[in-house]
PDB file of N, CA and C in Angstrom:
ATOM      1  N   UNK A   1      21.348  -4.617 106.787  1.00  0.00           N
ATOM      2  CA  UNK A   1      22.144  -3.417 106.961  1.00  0.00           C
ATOM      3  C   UNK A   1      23.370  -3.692 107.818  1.00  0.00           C
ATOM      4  N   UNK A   2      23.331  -4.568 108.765  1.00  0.00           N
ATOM      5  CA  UNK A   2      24.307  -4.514 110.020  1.00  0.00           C
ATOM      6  C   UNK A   2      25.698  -5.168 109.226  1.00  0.00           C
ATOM      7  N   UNK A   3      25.602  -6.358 107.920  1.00  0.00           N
ATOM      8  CA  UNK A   3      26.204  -7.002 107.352  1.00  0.00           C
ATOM      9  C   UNK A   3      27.025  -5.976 106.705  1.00  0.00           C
ATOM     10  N   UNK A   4      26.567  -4.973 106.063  1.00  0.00           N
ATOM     11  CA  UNK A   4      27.175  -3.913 105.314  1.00  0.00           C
ATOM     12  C   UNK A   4      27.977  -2.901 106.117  1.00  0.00           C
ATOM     13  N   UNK A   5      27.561  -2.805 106.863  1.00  0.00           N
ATOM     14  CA  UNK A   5      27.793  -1.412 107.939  1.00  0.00           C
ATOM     15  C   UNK A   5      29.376  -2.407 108.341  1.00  0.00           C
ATOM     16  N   UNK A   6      29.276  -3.380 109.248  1.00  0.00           N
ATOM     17  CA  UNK A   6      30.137  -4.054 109.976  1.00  0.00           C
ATOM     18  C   UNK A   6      31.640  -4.117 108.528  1.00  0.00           C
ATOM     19  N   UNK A   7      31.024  -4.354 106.822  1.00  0.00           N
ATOM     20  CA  UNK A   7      31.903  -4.494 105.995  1.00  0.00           C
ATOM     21  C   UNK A   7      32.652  -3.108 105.847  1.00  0.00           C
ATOM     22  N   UNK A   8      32.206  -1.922 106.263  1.00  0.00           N
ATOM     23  CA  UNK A   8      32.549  -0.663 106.032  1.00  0.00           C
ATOM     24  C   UNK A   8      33.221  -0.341 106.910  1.00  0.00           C
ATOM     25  N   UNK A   9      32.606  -0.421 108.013  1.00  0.00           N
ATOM     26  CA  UNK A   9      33.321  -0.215 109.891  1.00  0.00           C
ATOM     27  C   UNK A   9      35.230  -1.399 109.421  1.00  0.00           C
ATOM     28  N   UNK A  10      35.093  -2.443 109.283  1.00  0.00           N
ATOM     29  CA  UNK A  10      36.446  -3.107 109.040  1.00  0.00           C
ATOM     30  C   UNK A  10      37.154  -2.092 108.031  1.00  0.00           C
ATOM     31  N   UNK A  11      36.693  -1.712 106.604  1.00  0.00           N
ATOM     32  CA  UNK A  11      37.480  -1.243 106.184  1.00  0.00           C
ATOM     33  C   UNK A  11      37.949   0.484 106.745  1.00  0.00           C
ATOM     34  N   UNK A  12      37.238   0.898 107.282  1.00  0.00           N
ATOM     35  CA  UNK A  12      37.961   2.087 108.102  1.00  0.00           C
ATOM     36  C   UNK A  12      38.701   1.658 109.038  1.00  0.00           C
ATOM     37  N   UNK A  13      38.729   0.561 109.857  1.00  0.00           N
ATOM     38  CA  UNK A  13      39.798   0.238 110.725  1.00  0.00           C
ATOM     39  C   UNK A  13      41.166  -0.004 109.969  1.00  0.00           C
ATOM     40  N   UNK A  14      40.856  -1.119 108.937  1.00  0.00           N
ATOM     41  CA  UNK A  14      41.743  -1.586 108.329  1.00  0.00           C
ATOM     42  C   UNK A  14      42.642  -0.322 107.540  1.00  0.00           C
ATOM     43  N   UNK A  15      41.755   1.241 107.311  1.00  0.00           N
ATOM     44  CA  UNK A  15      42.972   2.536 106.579  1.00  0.00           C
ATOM     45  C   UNK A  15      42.992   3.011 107.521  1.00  0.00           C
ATOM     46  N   UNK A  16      42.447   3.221 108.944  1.00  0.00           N
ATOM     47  CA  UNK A  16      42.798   3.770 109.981  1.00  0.00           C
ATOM     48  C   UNK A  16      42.508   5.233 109.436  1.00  0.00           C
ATOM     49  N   UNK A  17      41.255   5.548 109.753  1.00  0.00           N
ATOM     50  CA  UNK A  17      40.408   6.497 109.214  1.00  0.00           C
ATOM     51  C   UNK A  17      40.297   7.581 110.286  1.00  0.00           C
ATOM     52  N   UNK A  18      39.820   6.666 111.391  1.00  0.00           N
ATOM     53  CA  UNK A  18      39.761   7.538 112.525  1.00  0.00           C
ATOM     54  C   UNK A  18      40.571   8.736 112.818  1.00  0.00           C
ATOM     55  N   UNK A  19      39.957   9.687 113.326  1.00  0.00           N
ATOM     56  CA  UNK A  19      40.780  11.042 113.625  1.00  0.00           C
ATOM     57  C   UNK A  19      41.393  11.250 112.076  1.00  0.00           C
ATOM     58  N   UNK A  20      41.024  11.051 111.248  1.00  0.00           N
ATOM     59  CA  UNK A  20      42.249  11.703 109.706  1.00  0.00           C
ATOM     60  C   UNK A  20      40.957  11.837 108.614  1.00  0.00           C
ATOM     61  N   UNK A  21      41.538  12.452 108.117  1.00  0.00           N
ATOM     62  CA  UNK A  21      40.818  13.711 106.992  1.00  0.00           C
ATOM     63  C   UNK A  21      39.616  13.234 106.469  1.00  0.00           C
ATOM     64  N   UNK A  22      39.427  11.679 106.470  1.00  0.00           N
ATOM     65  CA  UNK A  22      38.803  10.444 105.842  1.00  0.00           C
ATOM     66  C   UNK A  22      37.217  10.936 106.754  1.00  0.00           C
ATOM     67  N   UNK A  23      37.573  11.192 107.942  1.00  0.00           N
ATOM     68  CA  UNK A  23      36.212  11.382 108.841  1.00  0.00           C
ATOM     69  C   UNK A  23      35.516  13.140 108.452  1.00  0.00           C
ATOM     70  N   UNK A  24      36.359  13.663 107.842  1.00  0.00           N
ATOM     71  CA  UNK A  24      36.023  15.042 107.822  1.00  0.00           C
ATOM     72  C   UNK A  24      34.810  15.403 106.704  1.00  0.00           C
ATOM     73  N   UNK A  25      33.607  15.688 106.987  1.00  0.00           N
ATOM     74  CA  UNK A  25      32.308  15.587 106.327  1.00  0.00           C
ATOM     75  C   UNK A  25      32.476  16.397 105.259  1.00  0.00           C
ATOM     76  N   UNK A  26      33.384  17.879 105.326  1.00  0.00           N
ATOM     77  CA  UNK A  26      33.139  18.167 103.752  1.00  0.00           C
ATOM     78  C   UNK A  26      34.041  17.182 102.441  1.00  0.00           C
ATOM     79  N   UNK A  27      35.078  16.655 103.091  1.00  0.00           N
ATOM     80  CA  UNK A  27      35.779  16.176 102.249  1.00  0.00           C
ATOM     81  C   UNK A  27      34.816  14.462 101.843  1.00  0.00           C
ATOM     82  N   UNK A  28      33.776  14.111 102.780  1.00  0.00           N
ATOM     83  CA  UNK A  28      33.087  12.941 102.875  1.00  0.00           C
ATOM     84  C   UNK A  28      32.501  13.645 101.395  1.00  0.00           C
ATOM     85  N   UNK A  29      31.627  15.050 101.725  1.00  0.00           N
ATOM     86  CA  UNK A  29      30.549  15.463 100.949  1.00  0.00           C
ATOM     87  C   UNK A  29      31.362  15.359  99.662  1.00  0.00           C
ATOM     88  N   UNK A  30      32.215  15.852  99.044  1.00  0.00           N
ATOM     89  CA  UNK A  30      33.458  16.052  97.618  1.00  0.00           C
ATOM     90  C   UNK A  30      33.299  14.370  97.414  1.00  0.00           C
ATOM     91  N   UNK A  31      33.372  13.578  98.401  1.00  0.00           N
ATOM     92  CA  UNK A  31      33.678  12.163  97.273  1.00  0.00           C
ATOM     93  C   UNK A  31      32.097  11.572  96.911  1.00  0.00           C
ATOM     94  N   UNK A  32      30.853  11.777  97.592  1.00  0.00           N
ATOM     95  CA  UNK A  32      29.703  11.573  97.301  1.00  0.00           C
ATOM     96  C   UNK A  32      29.975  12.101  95.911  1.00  0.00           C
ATOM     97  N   UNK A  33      29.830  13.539  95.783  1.00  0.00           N
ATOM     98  CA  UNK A  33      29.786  14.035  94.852  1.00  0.00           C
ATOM     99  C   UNK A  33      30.309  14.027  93.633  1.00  0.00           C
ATOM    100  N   UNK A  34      31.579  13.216  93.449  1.00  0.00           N
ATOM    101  CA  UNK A  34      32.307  12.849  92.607  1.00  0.00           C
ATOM    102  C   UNK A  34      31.775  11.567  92.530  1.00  0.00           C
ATOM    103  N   UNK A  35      31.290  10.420  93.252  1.00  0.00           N
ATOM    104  CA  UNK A  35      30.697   9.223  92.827  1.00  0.00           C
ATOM    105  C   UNK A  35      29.104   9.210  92.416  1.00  0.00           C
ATOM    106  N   UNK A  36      28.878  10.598  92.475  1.00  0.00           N
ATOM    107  CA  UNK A  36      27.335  10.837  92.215  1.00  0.00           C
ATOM    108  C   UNK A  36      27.470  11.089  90.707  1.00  0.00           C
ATOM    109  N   UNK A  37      28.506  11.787  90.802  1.00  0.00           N
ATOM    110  CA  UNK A  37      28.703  12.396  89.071  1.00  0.00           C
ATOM    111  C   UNK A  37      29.025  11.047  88.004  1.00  0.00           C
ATOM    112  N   UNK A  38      30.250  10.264  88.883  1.00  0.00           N
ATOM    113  CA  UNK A  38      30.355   9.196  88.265  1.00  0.00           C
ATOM    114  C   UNK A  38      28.797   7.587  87.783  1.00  0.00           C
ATOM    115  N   UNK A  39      27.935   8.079  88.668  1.00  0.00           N
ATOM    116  CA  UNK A  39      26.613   7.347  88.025  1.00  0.00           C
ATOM    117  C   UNK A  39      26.194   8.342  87.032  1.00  0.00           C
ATOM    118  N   UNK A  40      26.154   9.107  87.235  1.00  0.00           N
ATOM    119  CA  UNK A  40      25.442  10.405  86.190  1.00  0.00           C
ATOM    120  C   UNK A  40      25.635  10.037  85.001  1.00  0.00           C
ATOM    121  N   UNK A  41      27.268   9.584  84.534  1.00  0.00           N
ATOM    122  CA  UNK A  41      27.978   9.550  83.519  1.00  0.00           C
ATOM    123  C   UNK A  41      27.276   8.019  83.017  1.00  0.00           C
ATOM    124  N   UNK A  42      27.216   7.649  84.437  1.00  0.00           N
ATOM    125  CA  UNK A  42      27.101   5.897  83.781  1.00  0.00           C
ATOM    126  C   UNK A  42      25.617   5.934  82.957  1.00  0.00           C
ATOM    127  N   UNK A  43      25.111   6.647  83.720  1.00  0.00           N
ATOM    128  CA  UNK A  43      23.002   6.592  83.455  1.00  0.00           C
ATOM    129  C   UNK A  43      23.261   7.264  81.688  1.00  0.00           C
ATOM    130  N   UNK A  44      24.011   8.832  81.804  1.00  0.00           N
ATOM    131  CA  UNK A  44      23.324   9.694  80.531  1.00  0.00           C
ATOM    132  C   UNK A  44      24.329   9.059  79.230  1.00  0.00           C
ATOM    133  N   UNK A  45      25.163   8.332  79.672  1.00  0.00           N
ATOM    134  CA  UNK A  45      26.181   7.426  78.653  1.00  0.00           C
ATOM    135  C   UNK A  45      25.762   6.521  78.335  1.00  0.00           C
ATOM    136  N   UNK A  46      24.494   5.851  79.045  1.00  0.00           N
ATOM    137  CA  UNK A  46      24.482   4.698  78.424  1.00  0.00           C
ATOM    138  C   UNK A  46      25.551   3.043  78.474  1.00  0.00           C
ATOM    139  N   UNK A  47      26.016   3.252  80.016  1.00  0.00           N
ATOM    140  CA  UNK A  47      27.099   2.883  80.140  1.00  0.00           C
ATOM    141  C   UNK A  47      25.963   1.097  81.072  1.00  0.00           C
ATOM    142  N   UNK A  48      26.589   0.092  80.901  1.00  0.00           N
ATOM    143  CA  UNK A  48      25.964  -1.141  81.113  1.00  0.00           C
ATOM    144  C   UNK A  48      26.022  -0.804  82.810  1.00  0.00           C
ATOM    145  N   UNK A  49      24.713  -2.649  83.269  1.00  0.00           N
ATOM    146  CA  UNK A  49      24.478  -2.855  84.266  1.00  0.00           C
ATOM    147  C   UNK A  49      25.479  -2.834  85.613  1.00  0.00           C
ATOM    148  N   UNK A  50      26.587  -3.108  85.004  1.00  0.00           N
ATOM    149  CA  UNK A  50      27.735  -3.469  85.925  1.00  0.00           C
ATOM    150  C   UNK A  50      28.238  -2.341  86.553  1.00  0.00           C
ATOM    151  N   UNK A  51      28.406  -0.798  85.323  1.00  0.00           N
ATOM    152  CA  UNK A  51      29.278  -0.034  86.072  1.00  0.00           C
ATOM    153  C   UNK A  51      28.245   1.075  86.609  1.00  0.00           C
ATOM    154  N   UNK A  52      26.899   0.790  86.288  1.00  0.00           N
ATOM    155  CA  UNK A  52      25.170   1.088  87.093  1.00  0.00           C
ATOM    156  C   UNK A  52      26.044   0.544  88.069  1.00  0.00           C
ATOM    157  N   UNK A  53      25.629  -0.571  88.761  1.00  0.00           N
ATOM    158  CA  UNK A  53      25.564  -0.887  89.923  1.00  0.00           C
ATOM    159  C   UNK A  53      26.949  -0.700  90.995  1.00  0.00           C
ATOM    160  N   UNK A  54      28.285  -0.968  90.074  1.00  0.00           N
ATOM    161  CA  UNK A  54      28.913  -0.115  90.677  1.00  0.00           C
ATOM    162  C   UNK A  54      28.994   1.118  91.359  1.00  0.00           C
ATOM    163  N   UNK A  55      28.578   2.155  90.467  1.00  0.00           N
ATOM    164  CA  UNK A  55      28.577   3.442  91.077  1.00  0.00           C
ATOM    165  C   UNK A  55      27.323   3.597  92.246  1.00  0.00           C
ATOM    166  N   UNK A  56      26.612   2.525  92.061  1.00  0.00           N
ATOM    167  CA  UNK A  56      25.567   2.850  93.333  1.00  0.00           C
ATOM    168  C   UNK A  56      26.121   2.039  94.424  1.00  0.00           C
ATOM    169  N   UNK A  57      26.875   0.777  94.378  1.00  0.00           N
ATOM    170  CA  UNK A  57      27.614   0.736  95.136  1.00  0.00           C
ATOM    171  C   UNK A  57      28.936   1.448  96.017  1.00  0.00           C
ATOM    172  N   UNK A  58      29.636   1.649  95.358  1.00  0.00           N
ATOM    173  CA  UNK A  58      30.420   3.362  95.534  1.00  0.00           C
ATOM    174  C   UNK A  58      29.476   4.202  96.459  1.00  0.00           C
ATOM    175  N   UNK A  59      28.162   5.292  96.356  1.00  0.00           N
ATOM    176  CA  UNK A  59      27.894   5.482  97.044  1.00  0.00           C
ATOM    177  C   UNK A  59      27.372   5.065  98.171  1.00  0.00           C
ATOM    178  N   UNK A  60      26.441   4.084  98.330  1.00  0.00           N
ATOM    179  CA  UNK A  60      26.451   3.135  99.688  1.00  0.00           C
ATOM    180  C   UNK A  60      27.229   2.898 100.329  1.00  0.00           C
ATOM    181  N   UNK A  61      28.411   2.721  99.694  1.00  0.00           N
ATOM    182  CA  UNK A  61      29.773   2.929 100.847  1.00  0.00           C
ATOM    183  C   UNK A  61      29.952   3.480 101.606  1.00  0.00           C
ATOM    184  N   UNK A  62      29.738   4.893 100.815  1.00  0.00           N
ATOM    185  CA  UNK A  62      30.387   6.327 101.254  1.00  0.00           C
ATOM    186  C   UNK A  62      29.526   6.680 102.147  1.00  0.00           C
ATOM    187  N   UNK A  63      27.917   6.502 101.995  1.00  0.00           N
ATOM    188  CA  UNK A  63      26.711   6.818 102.902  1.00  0.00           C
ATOM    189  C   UNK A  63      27.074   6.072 104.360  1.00  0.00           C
ATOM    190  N   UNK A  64      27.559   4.638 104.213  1.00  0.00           N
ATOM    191  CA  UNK A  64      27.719   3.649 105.457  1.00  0.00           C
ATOM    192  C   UNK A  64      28.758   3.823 106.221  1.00  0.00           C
ATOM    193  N   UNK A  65      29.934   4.619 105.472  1.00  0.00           N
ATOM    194  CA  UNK A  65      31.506   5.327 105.720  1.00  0.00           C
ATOM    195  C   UNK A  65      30.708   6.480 106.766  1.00  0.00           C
ATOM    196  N   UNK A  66      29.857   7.535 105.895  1.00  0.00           N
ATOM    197  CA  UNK A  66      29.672   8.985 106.756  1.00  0.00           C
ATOM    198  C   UNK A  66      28.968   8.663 108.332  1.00  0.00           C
ATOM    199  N   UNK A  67      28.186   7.308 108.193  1.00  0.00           N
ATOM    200  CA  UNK A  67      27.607   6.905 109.573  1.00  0.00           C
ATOM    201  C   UNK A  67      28.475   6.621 110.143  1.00  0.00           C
ATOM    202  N   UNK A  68      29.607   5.846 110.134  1.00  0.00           N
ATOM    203  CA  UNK A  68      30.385   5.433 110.891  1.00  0.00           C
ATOM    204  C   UNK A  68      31.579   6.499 111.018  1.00  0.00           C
ATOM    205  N   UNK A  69      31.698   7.217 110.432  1.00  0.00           N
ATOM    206  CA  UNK A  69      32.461   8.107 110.882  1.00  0.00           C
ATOM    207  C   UNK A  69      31.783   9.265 111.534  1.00  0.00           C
ATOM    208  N   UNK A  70      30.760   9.135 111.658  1.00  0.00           N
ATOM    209  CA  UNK A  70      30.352  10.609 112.490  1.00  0.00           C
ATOM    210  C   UNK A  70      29.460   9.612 113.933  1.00  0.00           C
ATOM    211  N   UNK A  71      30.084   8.560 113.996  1.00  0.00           N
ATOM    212  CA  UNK A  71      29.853   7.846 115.247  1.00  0.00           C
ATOM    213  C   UNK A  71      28.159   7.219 115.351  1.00  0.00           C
ATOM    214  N   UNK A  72      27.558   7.019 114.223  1.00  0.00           N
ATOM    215  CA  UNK A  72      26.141   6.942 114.203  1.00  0.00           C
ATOM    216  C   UNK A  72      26.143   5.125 113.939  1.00  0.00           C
ATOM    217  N   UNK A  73      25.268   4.902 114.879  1.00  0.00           N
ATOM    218  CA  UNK A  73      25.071   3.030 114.788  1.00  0.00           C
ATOM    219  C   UNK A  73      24.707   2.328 113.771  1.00  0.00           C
ATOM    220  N   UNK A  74      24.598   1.159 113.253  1.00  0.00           N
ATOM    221  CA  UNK A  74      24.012   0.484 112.792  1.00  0.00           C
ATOM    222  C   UNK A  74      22.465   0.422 112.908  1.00  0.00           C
ATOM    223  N   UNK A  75      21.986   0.453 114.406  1.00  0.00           N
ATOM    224  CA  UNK A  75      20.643   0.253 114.959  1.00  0.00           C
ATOM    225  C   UNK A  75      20.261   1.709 114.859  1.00  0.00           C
ATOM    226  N   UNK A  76      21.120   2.727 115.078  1.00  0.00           N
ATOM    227  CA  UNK A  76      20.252   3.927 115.260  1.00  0.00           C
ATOM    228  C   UNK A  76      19.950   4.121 113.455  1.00  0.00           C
ATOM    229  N   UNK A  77      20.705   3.792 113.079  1.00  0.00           N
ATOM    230  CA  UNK A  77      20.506   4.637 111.163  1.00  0.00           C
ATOM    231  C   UNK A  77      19.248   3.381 110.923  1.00  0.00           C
ATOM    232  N   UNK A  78      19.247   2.264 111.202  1.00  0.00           N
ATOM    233  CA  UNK A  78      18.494   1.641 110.894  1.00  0.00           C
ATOM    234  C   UNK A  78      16.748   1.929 111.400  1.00  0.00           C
ATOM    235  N   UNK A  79      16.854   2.371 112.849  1.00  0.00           N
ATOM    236  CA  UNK A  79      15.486   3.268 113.437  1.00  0.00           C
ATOM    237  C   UNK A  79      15.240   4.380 112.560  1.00  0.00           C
ATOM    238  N   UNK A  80      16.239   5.132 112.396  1.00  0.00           N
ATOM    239  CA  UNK A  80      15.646   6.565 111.099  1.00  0.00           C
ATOM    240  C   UNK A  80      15.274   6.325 109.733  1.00  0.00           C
ATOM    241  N   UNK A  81      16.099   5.047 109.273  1.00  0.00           N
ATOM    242  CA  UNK A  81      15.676   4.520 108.015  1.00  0.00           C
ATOM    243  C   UNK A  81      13.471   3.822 108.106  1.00  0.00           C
ATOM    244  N   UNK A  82      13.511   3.426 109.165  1.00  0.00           N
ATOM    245  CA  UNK A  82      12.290   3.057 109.351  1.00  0.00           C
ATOM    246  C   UNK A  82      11.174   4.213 109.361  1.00  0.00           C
ATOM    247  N   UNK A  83      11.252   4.892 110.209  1.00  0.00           N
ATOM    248  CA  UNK A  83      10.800   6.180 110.530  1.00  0.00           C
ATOM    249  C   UNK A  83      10.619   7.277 109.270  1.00  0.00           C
ATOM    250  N   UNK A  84      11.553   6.983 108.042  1.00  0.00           N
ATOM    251  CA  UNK A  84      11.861   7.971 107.471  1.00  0.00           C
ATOM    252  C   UNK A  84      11.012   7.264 106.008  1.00  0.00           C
ATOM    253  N   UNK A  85      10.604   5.404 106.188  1.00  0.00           N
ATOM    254  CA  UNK A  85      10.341   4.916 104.958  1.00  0.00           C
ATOM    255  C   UNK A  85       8.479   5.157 105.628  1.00  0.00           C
ATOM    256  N   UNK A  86       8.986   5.301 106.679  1.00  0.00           N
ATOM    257  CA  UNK A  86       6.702   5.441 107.117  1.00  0.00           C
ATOM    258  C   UNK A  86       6.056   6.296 106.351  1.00  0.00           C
ATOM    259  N   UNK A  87       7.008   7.326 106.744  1.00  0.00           N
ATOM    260  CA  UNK A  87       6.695   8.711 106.258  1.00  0.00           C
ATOM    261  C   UNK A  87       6.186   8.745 105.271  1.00  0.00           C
ATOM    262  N   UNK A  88       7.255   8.346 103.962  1.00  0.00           N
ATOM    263  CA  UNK A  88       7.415   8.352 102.739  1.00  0.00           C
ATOM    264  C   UNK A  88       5.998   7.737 102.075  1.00  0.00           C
ATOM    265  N   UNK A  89       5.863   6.128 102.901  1.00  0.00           N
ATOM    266  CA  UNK A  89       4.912   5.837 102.596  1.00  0.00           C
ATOM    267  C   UNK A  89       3.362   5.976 102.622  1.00  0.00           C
ATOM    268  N   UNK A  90       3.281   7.285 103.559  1.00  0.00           N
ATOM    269  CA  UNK A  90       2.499   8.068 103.706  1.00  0.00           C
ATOM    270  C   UNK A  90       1.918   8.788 102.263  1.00  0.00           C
ATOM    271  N   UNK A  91       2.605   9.074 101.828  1.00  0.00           N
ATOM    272  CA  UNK A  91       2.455  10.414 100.865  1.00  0.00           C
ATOM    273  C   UNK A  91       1.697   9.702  99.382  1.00  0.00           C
ATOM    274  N   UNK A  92       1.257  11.173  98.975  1.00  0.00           N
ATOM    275  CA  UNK A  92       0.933  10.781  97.572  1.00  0.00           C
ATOM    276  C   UNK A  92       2.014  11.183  96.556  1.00  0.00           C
ATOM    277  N   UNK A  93       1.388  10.414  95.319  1.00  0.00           N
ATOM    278  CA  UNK A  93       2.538  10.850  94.204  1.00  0.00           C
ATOM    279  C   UNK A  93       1.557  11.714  93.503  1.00  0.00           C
ATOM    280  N   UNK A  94       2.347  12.680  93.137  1.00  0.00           N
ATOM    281  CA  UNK A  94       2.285  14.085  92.552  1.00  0.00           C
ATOM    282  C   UNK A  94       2.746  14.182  91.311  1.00  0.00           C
ATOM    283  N   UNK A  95       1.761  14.787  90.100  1.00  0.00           N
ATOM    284  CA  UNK A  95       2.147  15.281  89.150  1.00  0.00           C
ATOM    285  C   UNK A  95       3.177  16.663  88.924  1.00  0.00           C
ATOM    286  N   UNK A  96       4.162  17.061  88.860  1.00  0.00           N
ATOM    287  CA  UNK A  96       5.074  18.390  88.584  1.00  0.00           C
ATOM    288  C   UNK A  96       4.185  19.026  87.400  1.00  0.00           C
ATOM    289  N   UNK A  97       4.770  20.338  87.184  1.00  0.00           N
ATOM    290  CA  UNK A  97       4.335  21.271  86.486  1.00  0.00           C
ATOM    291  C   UNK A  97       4.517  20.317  84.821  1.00  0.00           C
ATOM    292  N   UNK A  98       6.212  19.955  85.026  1.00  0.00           N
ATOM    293  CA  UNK A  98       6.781  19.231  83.832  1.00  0.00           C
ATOM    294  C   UNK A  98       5.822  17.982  83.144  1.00  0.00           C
ATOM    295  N   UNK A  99       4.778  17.898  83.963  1.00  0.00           N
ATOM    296  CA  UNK A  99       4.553  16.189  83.749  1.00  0.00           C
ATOM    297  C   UNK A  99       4.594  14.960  84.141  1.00  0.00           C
ATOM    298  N   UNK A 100       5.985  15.251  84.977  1.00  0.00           N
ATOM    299  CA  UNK A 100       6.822  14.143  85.366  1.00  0.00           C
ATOM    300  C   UNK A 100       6.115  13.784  86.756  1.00  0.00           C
ATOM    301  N   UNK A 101       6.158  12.460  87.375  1.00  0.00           N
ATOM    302  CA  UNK A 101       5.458  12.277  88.665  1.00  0.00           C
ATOM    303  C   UNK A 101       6.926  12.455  89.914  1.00  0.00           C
ATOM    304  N   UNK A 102       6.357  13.060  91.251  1.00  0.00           N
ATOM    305  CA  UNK A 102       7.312  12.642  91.997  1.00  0.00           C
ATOM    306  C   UNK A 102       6.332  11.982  93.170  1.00  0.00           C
ATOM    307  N   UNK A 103       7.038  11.253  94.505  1.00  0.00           N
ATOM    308  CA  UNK A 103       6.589  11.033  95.698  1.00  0.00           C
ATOM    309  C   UNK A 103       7.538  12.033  96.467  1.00  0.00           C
ATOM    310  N   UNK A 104       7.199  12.685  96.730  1.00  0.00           N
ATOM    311  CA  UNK A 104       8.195  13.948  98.093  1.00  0.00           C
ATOM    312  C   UNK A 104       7.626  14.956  97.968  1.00  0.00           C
ATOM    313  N   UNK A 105       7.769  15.281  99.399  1.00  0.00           N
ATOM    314  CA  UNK A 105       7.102  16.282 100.060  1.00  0.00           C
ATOM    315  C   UNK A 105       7.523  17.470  99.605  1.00  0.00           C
ATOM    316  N   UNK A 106       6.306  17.875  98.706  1.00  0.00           N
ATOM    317  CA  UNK A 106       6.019  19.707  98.259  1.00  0.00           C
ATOM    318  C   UNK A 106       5.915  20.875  99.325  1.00  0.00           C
ATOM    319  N   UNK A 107       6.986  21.332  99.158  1.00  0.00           N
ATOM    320  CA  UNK A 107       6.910  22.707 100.158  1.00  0.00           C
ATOM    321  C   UNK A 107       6.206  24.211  98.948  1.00  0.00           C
ATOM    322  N   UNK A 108       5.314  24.685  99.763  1.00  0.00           N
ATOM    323  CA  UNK A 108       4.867  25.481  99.069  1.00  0.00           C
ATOM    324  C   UNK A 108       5.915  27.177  99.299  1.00  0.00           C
TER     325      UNK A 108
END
């Protein structure tokens, strides 16, 4: 993680992100969302491995961008990432109404 984070942290120095619109979370949330849509397209199109992994790259960016712009560490996202995979691995997988299986927590 620290390898990635540190590649993201340079390129916000390098557009000089800080203090400018780039740090501002709804406008963070609009480009997730537009690179979320852009896998969408890639998955229900049928579109190859490359521009798959692109667009999931694209968002990892943007996820490693919103930490570092809202001042959150390398080590601390990396403690919640731990904390947050325990959890997970806690749980059972669940049949939906649909059929379909999920692992995540059912709120009744």
């Amino acid at each position: 993680m620290r390898k990635y984070y540190e590649a993201i942290e340079k390129f916000h120095k390098k557009y000089k992100m800080k203090g400018t619109n780039n740090e501002d979370m709804t406008f963070r949330l609009n480009l997730l969302i537009e690179e979320l849509g852009e896998l969408a397209e890639a998955v229900t199109k049928g579109y190859g491995k490359k521009e798959f992994l692109e667009e999931n790259v694209d968002l990892l960016n943007l996820i490693i961008g919103n930490l570092i712009s809202t001042g959150i560490s390398a080590e601390e996202f990396e403690k919640a990432f731990w904390e947050k995979h325990k959890k997970i691995m806690n749980r059972k997988k669940k049949k939906t109404k649909s059929g379909k299986y999920r692992v995540s927590e059912f709120k009744k």
